[in-house]
N, C-alpha and C. Protein backbone atom coordinates (compact mmCIF):
# COMPACT_ATOMS: atom_id res chain seq x y z
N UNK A 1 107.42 77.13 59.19
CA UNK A 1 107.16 78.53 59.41
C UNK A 1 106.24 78.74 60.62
N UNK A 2 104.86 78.01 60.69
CA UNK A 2 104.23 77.90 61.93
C UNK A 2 105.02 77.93 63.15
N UNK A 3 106.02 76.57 63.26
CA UNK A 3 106.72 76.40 64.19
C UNK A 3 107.43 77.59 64.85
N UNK A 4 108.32 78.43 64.19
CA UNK A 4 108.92 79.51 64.45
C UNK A 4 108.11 81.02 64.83
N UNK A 5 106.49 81.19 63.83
CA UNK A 5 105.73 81.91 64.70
C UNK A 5 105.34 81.59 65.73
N UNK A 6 105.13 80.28 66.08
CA UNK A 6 104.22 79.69 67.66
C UNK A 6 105.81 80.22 68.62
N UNK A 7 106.96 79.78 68.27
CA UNK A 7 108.08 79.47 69.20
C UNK A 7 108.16 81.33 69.37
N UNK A 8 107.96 82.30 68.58
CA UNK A 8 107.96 83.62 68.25
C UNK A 8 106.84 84.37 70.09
N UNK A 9 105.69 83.98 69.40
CA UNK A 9 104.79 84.34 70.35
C UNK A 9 104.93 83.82 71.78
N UNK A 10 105.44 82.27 72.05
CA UNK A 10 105.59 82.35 73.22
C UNK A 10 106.22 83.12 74.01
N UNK A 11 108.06 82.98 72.87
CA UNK A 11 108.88 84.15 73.31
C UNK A 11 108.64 85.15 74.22
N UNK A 12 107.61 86.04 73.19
CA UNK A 12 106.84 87.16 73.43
C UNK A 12 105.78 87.13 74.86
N UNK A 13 105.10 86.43 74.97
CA UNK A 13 104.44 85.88 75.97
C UNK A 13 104.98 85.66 76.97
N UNK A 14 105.81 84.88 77.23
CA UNK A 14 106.56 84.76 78.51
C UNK A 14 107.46 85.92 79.12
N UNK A 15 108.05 86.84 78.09
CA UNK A 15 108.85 88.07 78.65
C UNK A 15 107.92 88.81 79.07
N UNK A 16 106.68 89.11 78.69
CA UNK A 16 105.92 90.53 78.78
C UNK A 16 104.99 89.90 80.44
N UNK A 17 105.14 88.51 80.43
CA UNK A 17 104.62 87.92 82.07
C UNK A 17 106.15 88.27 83.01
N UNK A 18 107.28 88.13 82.47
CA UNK A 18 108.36 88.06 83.15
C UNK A 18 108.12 89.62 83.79
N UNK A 19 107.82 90.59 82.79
CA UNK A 19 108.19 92.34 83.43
C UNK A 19 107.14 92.57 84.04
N UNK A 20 107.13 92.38 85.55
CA UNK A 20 106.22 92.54 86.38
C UNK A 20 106.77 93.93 87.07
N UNK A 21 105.61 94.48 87.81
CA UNK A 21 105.90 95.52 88.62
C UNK A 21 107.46 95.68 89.35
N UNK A 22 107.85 94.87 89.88
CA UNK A 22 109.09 94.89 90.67
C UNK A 22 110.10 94.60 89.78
N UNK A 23 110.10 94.57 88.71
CA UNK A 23 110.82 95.05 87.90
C UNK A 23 111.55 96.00 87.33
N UNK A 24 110.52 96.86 87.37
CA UNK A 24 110.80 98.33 87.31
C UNK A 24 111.63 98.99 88.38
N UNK A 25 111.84 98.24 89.18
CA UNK A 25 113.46 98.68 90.30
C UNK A 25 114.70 98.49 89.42
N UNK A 26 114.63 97.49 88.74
CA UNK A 26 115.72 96.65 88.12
C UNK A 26 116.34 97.50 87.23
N UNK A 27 114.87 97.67 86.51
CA UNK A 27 114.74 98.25 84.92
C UNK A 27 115.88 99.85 85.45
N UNK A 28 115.14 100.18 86.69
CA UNK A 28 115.74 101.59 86.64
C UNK A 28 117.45 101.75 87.70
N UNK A 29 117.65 100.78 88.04
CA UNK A 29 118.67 100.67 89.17
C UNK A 29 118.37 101.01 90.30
N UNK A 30 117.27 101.10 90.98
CA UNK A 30 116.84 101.39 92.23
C UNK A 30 116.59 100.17 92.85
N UNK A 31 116.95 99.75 94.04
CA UNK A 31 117.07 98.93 94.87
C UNK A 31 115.57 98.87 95.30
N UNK A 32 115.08 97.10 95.26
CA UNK A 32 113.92 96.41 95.16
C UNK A 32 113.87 96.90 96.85
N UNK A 33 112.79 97.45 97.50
CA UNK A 33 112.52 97.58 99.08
C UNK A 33 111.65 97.28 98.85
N UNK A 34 111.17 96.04 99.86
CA UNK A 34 109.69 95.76 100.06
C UNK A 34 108.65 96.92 101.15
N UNK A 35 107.51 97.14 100.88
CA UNK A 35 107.30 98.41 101.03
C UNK A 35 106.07 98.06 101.66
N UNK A 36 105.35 98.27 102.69
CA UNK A 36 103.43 97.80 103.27
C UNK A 36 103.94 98.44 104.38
N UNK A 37 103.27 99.55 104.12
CA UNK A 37 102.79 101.06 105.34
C UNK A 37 101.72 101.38 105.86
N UNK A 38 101.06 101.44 106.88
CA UNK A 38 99.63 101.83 107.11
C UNK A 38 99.94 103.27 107.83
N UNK A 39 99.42 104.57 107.07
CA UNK A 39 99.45 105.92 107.99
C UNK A 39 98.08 105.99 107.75
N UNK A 40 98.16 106.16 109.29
CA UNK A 40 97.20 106.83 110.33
C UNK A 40 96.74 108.70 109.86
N UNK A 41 95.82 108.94 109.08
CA UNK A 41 95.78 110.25 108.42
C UNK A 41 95.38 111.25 109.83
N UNK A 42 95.08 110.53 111.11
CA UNK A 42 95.16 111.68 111.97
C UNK A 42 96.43 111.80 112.68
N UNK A 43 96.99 111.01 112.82
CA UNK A 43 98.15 111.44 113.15
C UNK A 43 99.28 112.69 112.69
N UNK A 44 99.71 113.59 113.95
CA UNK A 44 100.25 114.90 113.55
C UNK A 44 101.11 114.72 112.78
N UNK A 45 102.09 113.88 112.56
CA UNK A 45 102.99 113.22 111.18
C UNK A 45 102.31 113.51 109.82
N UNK A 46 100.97 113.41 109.95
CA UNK A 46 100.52 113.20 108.74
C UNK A 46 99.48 114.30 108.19
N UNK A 47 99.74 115.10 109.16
CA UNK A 47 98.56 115.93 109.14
C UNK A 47 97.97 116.47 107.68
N UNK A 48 99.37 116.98 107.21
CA UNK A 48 99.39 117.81 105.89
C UNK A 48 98.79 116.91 104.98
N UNK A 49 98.53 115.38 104.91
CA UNK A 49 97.78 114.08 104.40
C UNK A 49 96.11 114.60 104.29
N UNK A 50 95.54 115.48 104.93
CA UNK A 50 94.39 115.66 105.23
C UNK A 50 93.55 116.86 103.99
N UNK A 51 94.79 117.66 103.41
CA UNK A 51 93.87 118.40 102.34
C UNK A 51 94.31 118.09 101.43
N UNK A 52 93.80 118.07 100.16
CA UNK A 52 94.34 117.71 99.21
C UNK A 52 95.26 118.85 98.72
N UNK A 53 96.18 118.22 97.96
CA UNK A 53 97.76 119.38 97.56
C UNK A 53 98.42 118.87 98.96
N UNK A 54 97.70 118.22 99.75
CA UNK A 54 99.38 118.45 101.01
C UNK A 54 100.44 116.99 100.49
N UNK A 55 101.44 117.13 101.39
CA UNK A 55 102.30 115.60 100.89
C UNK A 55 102.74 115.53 102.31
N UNK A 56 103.57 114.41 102.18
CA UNK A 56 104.22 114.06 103.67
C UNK A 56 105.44 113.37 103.31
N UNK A 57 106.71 112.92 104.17
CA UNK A 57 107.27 111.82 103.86
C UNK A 57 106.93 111.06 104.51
N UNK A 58 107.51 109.39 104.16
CA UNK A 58 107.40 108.32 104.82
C UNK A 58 108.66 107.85 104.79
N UNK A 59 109.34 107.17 106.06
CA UNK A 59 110.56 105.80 105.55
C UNK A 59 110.63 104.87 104.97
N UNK A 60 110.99 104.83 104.47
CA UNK A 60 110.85 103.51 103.40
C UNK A 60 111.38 103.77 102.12
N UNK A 61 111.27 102.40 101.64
CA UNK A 61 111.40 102.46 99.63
C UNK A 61 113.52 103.06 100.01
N UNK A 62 113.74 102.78 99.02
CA UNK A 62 115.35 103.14 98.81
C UNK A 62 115.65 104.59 99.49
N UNK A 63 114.99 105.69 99.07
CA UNK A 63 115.37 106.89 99.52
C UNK A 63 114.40 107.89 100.38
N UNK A 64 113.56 106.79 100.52
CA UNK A 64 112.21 107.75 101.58
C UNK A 64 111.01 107.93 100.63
N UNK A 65 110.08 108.06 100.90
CA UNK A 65 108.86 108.10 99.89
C UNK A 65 108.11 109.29 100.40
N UNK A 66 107.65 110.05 99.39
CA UNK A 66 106.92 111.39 99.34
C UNK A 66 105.26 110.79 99.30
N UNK A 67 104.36 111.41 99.92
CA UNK A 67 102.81 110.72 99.52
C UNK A 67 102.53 111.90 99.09
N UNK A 68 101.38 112.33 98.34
CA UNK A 68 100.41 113.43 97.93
C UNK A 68 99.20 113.09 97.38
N UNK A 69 98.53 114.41 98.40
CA UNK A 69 97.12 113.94 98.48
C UNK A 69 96.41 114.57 96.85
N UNK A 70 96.49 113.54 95.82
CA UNK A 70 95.84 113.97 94.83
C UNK A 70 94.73 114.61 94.34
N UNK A 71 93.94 114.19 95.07
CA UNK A 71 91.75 114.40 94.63
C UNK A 71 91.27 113.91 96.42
N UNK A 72 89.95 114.13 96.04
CA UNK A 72 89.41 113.33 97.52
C UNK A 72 89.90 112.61 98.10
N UNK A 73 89.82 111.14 97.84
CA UNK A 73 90.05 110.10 98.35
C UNK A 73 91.22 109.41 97.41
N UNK A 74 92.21 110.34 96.61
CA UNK A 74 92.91 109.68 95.97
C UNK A 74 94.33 110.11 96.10
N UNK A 75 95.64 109.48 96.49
CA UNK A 75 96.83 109.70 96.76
C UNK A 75 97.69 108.91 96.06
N UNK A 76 98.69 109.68 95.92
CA UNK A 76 100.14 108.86 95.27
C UNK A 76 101.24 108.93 96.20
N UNK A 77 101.82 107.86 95.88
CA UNK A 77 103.08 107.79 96.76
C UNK A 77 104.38 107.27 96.04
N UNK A 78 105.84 108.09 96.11
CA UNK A 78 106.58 107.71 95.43
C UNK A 78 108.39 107.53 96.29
N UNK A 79 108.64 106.86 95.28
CA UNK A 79 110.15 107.42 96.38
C UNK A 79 111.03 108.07 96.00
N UNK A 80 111.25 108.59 97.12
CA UNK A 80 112.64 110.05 96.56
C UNK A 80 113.83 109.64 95.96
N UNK A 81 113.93 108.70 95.72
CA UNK A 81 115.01 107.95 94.92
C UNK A 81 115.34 108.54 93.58
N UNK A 82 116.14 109.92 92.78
CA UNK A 82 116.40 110.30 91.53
C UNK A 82 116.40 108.89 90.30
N UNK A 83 115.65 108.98 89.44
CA UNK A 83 115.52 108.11 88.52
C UNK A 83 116.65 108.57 87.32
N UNK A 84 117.81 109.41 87.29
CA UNK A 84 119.03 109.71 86.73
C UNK A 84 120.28 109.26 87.58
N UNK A 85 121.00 108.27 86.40
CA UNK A 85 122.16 107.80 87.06
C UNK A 85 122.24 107.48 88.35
N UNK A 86 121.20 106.21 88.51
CA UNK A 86 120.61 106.20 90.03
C UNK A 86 122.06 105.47 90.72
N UNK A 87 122.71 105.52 90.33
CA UNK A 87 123.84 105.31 91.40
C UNK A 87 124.58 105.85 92.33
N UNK A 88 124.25 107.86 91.76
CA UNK A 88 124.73 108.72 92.42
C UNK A 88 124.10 108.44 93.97
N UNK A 89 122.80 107.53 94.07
CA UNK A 89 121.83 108.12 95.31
C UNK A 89 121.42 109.35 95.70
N UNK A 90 121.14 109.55 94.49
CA UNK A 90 119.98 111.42 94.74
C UNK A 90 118.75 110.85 95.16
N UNK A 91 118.37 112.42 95.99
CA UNK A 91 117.50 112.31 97.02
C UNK A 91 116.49 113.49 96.01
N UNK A 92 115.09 113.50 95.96
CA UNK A 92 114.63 114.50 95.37
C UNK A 92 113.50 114.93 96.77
N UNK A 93 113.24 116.59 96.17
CA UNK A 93 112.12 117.00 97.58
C UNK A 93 111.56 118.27 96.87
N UNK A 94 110.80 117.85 97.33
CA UNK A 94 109.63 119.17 96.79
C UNK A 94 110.35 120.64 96.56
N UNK A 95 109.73 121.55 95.64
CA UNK A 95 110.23 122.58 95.50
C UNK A 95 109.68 123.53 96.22
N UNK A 96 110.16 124.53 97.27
CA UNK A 96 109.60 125.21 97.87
C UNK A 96 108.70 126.51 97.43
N UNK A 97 108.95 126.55 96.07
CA UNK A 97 107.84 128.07 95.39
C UNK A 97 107.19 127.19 94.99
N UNK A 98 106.56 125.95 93.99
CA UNK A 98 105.67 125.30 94.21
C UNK A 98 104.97 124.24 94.70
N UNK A 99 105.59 123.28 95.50
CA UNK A 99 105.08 121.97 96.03
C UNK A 99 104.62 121.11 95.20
N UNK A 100 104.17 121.55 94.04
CA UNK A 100 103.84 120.12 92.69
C UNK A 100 104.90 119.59 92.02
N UNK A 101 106.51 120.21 92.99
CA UNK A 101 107.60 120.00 91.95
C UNK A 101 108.36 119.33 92.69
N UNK A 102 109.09 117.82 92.08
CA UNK A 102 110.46 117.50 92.92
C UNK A 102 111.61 117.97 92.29
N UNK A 103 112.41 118.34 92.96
CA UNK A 103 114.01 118.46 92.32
C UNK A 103 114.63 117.97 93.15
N UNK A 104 115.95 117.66 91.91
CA UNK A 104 116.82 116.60 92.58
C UNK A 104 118.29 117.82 92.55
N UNK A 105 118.69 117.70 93.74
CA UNK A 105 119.64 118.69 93.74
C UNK A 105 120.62 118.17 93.29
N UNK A 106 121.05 116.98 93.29
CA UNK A 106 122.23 116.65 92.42
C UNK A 106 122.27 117.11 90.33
N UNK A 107 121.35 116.71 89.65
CA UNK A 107 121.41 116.47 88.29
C UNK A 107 120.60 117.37 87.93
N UNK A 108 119.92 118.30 88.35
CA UNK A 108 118.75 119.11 87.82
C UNK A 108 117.44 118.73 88.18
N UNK A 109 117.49 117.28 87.68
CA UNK A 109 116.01 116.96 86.85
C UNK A 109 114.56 117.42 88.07
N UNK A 110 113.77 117.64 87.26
CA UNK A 110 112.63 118.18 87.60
C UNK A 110 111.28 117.12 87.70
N UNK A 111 110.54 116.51 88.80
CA UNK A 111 109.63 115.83 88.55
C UNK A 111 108.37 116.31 89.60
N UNK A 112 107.21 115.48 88.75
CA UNK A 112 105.57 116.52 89.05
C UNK A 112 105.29 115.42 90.01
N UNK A 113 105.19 115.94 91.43
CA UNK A 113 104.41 115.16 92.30
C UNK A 113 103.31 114.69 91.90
N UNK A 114 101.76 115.51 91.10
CA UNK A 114 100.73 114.66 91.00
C UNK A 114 100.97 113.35 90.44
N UNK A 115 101.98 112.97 88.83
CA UNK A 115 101.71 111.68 89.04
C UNK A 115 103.75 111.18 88.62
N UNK A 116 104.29 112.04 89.22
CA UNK A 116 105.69 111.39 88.84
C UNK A 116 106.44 111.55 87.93
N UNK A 117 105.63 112.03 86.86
CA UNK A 117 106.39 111.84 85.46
C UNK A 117 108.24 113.49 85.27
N UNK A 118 108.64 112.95 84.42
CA UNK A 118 109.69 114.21 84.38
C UNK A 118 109.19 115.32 83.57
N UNK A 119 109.48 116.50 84.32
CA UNK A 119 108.91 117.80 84.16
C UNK A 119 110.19 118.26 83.00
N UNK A 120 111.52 118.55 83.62
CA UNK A 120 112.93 118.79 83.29
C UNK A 120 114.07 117.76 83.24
N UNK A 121 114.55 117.40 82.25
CA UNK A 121 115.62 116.55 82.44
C UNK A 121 117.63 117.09 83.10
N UNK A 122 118.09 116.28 83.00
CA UNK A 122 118.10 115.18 82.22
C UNK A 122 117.47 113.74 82.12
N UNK A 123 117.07 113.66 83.75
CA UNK A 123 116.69 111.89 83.91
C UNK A 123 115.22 112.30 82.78
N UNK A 124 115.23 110.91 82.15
CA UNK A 124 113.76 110.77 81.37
C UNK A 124 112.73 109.52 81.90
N UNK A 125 113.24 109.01 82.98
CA UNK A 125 112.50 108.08 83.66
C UNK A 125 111.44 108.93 84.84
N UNK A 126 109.93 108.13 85.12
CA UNK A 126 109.41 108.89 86.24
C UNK A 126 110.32 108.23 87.34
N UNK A 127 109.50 108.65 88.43
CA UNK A 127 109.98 108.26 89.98
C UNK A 127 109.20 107.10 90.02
N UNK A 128 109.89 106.14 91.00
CA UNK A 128 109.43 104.93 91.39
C UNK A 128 107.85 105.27 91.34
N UNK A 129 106.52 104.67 91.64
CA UNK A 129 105.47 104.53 92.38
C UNK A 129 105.33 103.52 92.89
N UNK A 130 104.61 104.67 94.24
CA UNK A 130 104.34 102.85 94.95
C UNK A 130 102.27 102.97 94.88
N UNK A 131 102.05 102.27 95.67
CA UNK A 131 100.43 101.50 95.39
C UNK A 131 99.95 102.82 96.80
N UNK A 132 98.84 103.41 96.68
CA UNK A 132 98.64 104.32 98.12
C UNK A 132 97.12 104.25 97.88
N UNK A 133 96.20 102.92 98.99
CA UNK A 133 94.95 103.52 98.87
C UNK A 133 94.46 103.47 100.23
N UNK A 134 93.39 104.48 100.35
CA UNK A 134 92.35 104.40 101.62
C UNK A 134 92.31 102.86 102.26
N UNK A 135 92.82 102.35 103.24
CA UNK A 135 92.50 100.94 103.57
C UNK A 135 90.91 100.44 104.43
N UNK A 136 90.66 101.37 105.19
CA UNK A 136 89.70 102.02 105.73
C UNK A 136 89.65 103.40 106.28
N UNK A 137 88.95 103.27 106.79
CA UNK A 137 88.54 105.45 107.23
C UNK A 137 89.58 105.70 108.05
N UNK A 138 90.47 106.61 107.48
CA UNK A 138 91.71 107.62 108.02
C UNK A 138 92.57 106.71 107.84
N UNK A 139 92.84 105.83 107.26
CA UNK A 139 93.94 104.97 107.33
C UNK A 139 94.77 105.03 105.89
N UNK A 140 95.51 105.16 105.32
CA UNK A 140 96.08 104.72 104.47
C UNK A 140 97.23 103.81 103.76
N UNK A 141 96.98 102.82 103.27
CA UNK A 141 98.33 101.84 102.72
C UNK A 141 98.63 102.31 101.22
N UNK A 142 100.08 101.76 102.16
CA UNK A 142 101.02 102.15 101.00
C UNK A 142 101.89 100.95 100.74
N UNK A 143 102.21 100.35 99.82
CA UNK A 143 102.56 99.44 99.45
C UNK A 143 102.68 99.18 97.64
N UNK A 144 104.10 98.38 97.92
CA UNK A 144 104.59 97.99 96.08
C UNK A 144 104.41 96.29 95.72
């Protein structure tokens, strides 16, 4: 009986080391892009990076990545990649009456820029995230 709990827990142990971050491409059908960005927060590209509530895009990640400036010194960055029936390749983008909203014009679904999650379905998955911190002063990385 030991034997089969020890052989039990490793089981367990080794899958939950196996589901690492880059996984979650897999998990959701979104294509693994390796992702290490440095924006320049003065740069006119990025300007809207500078108050908080603004967002920007970036290239990258499967379908382009949205950043938003969360709090002070704190930002998220995700990719526009629809997390519903990600095979269609929906593109999601901010909603123009509020800016805290993505929609995906293909399927409906509704998702909250501050941290991703689904607002409206159908998709019930968030949006990718990627990693977005201050690297030094005005600089920001972005990276998965």
């Amino acid at each position: 009986m030991r034997a089969i709990l020890f052989s039990a827990t490793v089981f367990v142990c080794l899958v939950s080391f196996r589901c690492k971050k880059e996984n979650i491409n897999e998990q959701l059908g979104i294509p693994y892009v390796n992702v290490s960005q440095y924006v320049f927060l003065n740069d006119p590209n990025f300007i809207g990076l500078n108050a908080v509530g603004g967002f920007a895009f970036l290239n990258g990640g499967s379908k382009g990545i949205i950043i938003y400036h969360r709090a002070f010194d704190e930002y998220v960055a995700f990719d526009r990649h629809c997390t519903w029936q990600t095979f269609n390749n929906c593109t999601v983008s901010p909603d123009s009456s509020t800016l805290v909203i993505m929609n995906c014009g293909c399927c409906t679904s509704k998702y909250s820029l501050i941290d991703g999650s689904v607002i409206n379905g159908p998709s019930i998955n968030p949006l990718l995230q990627y990693n977005a911190q201050i690297s030094s002063p005005g600089t920001l990385h972005v990276y998965n």
